[in-house]
N, C-alpha and C. Protein backbone atom coordinates (compact mmCIF):
# COMPACT_ATOMS: atom_id res chain seq x y z
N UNK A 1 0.85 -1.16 0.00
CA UNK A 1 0.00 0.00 0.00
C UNK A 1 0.90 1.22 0.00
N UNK A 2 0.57 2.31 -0.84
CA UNK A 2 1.12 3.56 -1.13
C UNK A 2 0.24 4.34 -0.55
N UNK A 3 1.34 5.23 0.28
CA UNK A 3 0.62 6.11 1.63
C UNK A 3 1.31 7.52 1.11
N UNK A 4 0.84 8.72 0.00
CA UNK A 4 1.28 9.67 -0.11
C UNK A 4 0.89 10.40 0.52
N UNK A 5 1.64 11.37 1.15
CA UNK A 5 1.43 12.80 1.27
C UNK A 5 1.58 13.99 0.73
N UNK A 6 1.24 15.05 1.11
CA UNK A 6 1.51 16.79 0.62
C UNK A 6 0.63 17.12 -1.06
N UNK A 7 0.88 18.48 -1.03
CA UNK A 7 0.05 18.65 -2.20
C UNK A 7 0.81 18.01 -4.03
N UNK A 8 0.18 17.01 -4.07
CA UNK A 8 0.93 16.62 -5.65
C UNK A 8 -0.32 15.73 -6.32
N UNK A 9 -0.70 15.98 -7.25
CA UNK A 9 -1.72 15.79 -8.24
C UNK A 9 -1.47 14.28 -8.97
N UNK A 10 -0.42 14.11 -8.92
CA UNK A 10 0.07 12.42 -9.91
C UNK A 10 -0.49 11.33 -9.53
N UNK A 11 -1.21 11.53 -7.83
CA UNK A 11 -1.38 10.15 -7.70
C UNK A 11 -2.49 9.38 -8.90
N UNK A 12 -3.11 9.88 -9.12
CA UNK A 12 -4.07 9.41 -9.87
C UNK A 12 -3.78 8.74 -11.32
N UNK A 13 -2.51 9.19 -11.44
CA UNK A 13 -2.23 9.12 -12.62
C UNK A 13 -0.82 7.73 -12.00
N UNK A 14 -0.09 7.32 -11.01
CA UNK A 14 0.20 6.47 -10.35
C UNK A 14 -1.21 5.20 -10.13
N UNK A 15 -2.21 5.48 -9.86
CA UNK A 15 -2.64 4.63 -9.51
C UNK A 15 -3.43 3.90 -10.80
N UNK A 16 -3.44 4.90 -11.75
CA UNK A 16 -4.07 4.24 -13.26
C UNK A 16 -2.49 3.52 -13.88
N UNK A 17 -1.62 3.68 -13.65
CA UNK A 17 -0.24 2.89 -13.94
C UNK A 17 -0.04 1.53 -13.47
N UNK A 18 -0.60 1.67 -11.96
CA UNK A 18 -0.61 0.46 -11.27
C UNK A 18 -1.34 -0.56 -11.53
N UNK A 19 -2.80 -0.02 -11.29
CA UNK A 19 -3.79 -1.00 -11.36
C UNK A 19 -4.30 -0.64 -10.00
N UNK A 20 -4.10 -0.07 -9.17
CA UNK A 20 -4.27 0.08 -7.69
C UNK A 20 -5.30 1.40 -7.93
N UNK A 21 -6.37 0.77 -6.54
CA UNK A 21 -7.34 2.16 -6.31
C UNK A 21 -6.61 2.70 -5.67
N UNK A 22 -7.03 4.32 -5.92
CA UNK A 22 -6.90 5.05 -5.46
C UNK A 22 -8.03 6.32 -4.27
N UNK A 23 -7.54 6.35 -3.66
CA UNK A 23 -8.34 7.21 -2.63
C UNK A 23 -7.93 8.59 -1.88
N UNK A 24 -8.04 9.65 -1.87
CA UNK A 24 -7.70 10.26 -0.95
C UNK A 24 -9.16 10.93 -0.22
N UNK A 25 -8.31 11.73 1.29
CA UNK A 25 -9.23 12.36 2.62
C UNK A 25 -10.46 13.05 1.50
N UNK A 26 -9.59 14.01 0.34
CA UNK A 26 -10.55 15.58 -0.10
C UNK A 26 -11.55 14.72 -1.34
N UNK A 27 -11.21 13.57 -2.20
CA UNK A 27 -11.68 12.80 -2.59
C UNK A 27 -13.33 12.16 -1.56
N UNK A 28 -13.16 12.01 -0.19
CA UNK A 28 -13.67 10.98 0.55
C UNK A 28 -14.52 12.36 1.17
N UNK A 29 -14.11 13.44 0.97
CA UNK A 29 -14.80 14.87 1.96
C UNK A 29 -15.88 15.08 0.27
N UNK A 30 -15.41 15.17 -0.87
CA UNK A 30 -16.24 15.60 -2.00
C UNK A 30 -17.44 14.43 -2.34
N UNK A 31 -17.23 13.08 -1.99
CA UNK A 31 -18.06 12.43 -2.52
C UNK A 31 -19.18 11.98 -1.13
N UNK A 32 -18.98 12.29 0.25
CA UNK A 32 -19.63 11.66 1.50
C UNK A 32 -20.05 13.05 2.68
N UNK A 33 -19.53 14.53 2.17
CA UNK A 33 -19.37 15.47 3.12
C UNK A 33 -20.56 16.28 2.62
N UNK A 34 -20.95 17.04 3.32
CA UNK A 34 -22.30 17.94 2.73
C UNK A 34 -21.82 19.59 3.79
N UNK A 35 -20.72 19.29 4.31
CA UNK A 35 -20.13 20.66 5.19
C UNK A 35 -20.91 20.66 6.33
N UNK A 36 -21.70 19.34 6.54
CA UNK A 36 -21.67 19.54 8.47
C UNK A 36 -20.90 18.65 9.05
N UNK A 37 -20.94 18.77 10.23
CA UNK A 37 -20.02 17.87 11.06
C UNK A 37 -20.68 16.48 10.90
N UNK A 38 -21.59 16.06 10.89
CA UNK A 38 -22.01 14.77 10.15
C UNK A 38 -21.65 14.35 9.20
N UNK A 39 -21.22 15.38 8.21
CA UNK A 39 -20.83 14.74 6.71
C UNK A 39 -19.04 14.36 7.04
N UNK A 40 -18.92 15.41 7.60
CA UNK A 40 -17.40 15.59 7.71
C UNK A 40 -17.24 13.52 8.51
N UNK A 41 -18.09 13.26 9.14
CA UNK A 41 -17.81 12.02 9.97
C UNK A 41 -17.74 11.34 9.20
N UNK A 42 -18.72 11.10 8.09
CA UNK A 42 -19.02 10.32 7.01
C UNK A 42 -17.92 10.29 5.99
N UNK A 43 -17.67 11.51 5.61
CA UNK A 43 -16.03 10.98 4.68
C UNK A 43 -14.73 10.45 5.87
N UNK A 44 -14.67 11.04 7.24
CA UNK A 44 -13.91 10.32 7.76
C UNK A 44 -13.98 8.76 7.66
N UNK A 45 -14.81 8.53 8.28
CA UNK A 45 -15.34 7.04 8.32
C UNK A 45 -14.78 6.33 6.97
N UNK A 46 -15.13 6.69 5.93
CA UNK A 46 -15.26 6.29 4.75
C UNK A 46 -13.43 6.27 4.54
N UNK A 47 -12.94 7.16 4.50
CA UNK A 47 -11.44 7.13 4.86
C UNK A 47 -11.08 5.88 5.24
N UNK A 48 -11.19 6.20 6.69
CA UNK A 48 -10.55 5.13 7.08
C UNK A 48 -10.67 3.60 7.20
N UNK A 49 -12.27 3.58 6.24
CA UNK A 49 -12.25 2.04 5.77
C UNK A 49 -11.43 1.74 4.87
N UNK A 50 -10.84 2.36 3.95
CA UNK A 50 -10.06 2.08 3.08
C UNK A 50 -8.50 2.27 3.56
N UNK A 51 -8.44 2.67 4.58
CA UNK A 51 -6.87 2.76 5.32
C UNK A 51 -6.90 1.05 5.59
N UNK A 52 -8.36 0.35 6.23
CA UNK A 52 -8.32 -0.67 6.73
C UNK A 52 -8.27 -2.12 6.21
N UNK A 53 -8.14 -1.57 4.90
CA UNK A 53 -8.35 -2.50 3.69
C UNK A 53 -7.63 -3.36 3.54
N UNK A 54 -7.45 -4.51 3.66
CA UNK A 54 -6.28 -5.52 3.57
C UNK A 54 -6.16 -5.71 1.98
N UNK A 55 -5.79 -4.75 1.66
CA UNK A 55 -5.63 -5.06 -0.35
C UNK A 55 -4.77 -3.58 -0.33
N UNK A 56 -3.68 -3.92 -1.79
CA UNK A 56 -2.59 -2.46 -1.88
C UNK A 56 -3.57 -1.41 -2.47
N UNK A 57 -3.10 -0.36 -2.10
CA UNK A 57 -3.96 0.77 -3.23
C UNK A 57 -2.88 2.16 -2.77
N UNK A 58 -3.71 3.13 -3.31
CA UNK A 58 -2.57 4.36 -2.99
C UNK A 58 -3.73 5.46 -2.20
N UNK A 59 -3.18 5.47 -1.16
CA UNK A 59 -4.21 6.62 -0.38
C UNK A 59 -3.39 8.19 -0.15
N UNK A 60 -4.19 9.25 0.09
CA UNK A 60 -3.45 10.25 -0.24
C UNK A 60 -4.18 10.90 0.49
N UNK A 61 -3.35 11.84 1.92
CA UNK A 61 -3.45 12.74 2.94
C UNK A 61 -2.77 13.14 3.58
N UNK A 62 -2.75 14.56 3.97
CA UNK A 62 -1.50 15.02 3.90
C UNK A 62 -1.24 14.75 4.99
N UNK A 63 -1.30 13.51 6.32
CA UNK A 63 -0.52 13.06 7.57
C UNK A 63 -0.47 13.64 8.71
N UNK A 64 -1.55 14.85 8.86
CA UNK A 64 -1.87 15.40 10.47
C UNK A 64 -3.39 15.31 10.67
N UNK A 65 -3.85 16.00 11.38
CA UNK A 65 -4.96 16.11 11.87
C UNK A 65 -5.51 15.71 13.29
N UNK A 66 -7.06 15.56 13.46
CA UNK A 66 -6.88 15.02 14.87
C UNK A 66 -7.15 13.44 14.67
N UNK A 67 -7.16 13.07 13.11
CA UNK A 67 -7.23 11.46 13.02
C UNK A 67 -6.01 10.86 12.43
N UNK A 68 -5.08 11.75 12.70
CA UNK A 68 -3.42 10.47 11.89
C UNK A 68 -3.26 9.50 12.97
N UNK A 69 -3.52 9.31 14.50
CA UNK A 69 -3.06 8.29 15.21
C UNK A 69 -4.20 7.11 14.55
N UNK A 70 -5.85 7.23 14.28
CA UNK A 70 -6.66 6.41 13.65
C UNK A 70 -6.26 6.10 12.36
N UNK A 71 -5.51 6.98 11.45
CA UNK A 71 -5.12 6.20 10.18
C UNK A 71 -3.96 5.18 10.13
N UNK A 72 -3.24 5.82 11.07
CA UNK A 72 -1.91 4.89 11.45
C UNK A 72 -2.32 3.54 11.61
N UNK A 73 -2.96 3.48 13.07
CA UNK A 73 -3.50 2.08 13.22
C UNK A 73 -4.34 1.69 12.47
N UNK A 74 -4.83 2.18 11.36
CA UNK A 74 -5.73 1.47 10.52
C UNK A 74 -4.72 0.59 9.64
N UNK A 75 -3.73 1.52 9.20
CA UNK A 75 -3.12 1.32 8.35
C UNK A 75 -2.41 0.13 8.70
N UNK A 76 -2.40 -0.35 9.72
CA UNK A 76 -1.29 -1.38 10.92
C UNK A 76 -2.36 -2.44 10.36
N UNK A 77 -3.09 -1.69 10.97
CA UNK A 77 -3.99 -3.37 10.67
C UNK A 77 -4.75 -3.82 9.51
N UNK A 78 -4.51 -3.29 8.49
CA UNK A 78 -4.39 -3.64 7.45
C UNK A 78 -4.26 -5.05 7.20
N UNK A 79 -2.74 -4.85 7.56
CA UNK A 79 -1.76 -5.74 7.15
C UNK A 79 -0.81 -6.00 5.74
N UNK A 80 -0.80 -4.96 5.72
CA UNK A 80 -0.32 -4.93 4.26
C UNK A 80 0.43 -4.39 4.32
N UNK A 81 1.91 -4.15 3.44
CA UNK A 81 3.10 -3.70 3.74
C UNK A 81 2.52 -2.27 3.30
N UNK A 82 3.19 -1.08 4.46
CA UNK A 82 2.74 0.02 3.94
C UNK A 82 3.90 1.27 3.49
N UNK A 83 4.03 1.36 2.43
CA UNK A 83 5.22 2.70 2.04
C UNK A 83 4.79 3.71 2.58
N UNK A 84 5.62 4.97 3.05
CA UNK A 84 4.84 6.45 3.21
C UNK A 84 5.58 7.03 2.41
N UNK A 85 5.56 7.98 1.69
CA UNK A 85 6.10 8.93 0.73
C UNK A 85 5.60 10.14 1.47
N UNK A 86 6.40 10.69 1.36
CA UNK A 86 6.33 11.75 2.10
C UNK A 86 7.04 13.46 1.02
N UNK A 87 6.07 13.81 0.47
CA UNK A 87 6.37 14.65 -0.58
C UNK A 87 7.00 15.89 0.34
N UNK A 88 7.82 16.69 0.28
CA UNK A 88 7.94 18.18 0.94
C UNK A 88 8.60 19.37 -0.13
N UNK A 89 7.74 20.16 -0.55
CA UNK A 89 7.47 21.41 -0.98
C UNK A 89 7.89 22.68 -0.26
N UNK A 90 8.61 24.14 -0.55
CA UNK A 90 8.57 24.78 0.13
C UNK A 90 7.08 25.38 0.72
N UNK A 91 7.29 25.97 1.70
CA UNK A 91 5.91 26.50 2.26
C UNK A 91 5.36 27.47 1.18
N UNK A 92 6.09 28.19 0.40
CA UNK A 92 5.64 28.88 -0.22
C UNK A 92 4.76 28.35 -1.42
N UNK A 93 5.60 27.45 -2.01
CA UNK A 93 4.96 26.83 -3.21
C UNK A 93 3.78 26.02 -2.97
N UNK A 94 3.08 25.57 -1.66
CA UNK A 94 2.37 25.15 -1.27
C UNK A 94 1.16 25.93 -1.01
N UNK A 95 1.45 27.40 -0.74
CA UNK A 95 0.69 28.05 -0.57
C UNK A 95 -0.11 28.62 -1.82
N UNK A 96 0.59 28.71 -2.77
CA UNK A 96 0.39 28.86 -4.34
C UNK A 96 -0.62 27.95 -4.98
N UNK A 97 -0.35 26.47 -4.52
CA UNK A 97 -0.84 25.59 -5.13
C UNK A 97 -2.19 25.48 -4.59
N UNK A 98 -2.40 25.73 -3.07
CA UNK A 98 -3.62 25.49 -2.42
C UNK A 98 -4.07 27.00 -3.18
N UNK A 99 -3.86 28.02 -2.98
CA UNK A 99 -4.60 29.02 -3.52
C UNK A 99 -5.44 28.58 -4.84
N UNK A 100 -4.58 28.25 -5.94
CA UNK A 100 -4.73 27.95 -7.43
C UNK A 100 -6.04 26.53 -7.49
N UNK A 101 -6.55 25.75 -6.19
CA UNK A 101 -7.07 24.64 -6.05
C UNK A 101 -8.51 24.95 -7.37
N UNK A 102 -8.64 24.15 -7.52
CA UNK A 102 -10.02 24.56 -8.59
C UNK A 102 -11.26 23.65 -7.69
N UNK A 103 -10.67 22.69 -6.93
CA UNK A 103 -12.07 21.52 -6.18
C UNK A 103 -12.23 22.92 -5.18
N UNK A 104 -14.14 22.45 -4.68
CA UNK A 104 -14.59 23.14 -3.64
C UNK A 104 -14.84 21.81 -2.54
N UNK A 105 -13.67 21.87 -1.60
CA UNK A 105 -14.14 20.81 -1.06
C UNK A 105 -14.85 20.91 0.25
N UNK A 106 -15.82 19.86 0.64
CA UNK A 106 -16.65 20.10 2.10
C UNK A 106 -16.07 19.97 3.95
N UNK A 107 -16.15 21.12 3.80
CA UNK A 107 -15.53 21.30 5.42
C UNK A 107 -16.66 21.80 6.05
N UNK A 108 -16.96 20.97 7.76
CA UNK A 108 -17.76 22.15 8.21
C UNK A 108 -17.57 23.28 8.95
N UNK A 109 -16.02 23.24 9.31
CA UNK A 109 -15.66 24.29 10.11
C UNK A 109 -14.84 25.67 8.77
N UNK A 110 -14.94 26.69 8.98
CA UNK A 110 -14.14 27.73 8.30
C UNK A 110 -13.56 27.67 8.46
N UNK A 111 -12.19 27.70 7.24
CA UNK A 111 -10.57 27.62 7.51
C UNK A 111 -10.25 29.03 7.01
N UNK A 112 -9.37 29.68 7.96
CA UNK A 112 -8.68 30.94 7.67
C UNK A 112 -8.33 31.21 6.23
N UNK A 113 -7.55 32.57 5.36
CA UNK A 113 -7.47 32.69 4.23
C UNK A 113 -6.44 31.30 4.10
N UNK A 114 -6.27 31.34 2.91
CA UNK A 114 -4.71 29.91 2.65
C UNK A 114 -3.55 30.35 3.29
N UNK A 115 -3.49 31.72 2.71
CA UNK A 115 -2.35 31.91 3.09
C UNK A 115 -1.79 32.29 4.69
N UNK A 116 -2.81 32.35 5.94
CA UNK A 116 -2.70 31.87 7.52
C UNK A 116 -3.16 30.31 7.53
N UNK A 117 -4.00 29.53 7.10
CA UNK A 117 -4.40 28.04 7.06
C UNK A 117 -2.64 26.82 6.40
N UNK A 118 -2.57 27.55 5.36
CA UNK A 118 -1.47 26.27 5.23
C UNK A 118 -0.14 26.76 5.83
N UNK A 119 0.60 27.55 6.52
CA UNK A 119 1.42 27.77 7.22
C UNK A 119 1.34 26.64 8.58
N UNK A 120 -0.21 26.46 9.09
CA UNK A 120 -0.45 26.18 10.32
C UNK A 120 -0.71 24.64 9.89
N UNK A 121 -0.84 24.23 8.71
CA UNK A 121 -1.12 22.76 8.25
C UNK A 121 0.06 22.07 8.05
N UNK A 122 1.03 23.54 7.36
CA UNK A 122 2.53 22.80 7.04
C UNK A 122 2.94 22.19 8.10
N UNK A 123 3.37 23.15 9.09
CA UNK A 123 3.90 23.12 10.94
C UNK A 123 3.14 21.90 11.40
N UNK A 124 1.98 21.34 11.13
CA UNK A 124 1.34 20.50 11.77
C UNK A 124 1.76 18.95 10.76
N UNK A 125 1.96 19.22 9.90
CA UNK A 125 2.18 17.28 8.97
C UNK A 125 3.79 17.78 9.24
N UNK A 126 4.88 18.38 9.21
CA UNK A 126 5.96 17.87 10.18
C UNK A 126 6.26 17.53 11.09
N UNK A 127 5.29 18.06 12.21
CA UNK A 127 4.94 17.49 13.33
C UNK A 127 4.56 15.98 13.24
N UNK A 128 3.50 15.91 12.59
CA UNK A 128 3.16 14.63 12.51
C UNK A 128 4.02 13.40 11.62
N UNK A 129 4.91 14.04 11.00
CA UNK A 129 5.89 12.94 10.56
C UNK A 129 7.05 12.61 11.04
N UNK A 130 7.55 13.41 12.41
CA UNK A 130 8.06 12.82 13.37
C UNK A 130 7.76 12.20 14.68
N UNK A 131 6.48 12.48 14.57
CA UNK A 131 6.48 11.39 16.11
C UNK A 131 5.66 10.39 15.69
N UNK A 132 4.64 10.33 14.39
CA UNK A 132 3.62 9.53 13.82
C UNK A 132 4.61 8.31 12.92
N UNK A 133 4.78 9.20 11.66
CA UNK A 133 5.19 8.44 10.57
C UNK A 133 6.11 8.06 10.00
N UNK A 134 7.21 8.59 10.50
CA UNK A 134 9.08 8.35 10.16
C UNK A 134 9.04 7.38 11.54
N UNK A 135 8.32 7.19 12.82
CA UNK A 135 8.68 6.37 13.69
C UNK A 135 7.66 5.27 14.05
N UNK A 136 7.33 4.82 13.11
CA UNK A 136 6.44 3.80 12.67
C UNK A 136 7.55 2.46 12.19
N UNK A 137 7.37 1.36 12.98
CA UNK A 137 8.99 0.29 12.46
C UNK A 137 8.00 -0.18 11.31
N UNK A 138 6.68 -0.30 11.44
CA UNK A 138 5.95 -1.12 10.07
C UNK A 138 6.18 -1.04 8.75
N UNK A 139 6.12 0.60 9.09
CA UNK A 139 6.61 1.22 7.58
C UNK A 139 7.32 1.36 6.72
N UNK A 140 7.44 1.53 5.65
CA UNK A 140 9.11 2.02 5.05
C UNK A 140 8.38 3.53 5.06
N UNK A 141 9.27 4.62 5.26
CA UNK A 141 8.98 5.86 5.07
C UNK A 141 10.05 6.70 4.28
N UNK A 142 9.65 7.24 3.28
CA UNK A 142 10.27 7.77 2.42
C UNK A 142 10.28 9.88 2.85
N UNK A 143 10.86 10.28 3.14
CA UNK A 143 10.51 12.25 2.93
C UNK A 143 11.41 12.15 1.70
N UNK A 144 10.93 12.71 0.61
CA UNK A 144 11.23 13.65 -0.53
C UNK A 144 11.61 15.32 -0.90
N UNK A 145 12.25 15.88 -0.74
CA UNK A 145 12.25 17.02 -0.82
C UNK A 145 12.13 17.85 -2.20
N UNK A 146 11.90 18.30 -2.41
CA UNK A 146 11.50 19.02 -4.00
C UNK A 146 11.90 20.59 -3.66
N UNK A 147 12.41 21.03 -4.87
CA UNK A 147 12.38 22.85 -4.87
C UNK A 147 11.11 23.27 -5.01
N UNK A 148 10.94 24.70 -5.21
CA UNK A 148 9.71 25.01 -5.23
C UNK A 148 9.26 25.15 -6.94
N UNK A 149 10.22 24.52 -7.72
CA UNK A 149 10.39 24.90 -9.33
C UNK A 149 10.01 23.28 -9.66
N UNK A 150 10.13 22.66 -8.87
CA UNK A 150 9.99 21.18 -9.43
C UNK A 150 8.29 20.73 -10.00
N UNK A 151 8.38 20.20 -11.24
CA UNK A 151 7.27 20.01 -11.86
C UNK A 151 6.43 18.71 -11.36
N UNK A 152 5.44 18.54 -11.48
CA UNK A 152 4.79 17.33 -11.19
C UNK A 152 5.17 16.29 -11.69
N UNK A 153 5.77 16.41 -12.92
CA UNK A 153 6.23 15.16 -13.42
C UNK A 153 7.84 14.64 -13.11
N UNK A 154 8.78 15.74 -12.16
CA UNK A 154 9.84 15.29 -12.19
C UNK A 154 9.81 15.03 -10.33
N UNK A 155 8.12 14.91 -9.75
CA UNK A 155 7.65 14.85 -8.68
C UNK A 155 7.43 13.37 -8.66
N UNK A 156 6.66 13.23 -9.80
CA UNK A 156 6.09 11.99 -10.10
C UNK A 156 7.58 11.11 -10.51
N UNK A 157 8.29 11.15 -11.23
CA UNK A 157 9.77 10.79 -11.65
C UNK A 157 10.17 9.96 -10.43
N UNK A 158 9.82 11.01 -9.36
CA UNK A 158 10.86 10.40 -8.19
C UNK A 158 9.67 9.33 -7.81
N UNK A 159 8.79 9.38 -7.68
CA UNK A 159 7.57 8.54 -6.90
C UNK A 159 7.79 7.24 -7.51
N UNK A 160 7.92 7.43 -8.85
CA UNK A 160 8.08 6.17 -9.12
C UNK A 160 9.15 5.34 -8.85
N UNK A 161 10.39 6.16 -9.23
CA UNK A 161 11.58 5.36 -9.09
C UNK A 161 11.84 5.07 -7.26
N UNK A 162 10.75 5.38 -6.10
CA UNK A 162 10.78 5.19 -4.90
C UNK A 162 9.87 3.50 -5.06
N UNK A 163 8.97 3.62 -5.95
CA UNK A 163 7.99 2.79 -5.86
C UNK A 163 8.63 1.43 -6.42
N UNK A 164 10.24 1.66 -7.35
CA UNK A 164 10.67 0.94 -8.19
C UNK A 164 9.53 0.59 -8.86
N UNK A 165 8.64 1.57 -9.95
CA UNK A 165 8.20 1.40 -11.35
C UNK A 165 8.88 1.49 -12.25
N UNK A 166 8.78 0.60 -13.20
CA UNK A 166 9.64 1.32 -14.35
C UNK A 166 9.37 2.61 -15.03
């Protein structure tokens, strides 16, 4: 199972390579969320049945929140060998990219403009990939670092050759 993180668009295009479903959180918030806290439960839920999935696929979130200790152990019990890729972008270029987003996805709480919201999201999935996901023995965990010039496809380049695709 392929466990990406951070903002990068390829998975989809990884998981039509593979053969592997694909899933991610904003995926699971657009098709189960209606922007109340009920809906919001409902794409959680829905999430993390597929974290729990004993079959490979490629799931995609960016690794904090107040449910990464529930995806973790989902992901444990799986049972399935799990990679983390761990994409990292400067903050800036991240902030660009979330701005530029074209999905409207369902939240029920208001998130600050992007540019105070992903500063406080960045700070929070580094957080969470040192005490969560780089110290996980199950895992193999990969961090990637990218410039802020690096294209999706020389993003994707590396994903694969982590994934050993040809």
């Amino acid at each position: 199972m392929f466990f990406i993180h951070r903002f990068f668009s390829g998975n989809p295009v990884l998981a039509q390579e593979t053969g592997l479903p694909y899933t991610s959180i904003d995926e699971c918030r657009i098709r189960y969320d209606d922007g109340t806290g009920e809906g919001e439960e409902r794409a959680r839920v829905n999430f993390l049945d597929e974290c729990r999935r004993p079959a490979p696929g490629i799931l995609e979130f960016c690794g904090m929140g107040p449910h990464v200790v529930e995806v973790r152990d989902d992901l444990l019990s799986s049972t399935v060998p799990v990679l983390v890729i761990w994409l990292v972008l400067p903050l800036e270029t991240c902030i660009a990219r979330a701005s530029q987003r074209q999905k409207t996805i369902p939240y029920p709480f208001p998130w600050a403009p992007v540019e105070d919201s992903i500063p406080l999201i960045y700070d929070g999935i580094d957080f969470a990939w040192e005490i969560v996901w780089s110290e996980e023995p199950a895992f193999h965990a990969v961090r990637q670092q990218f410039p802020g010039t690096a294209s999706v496809d020389e993003m994707y380049s590396a994903v694969r050759e982590t994934c050993l695709l040809p």
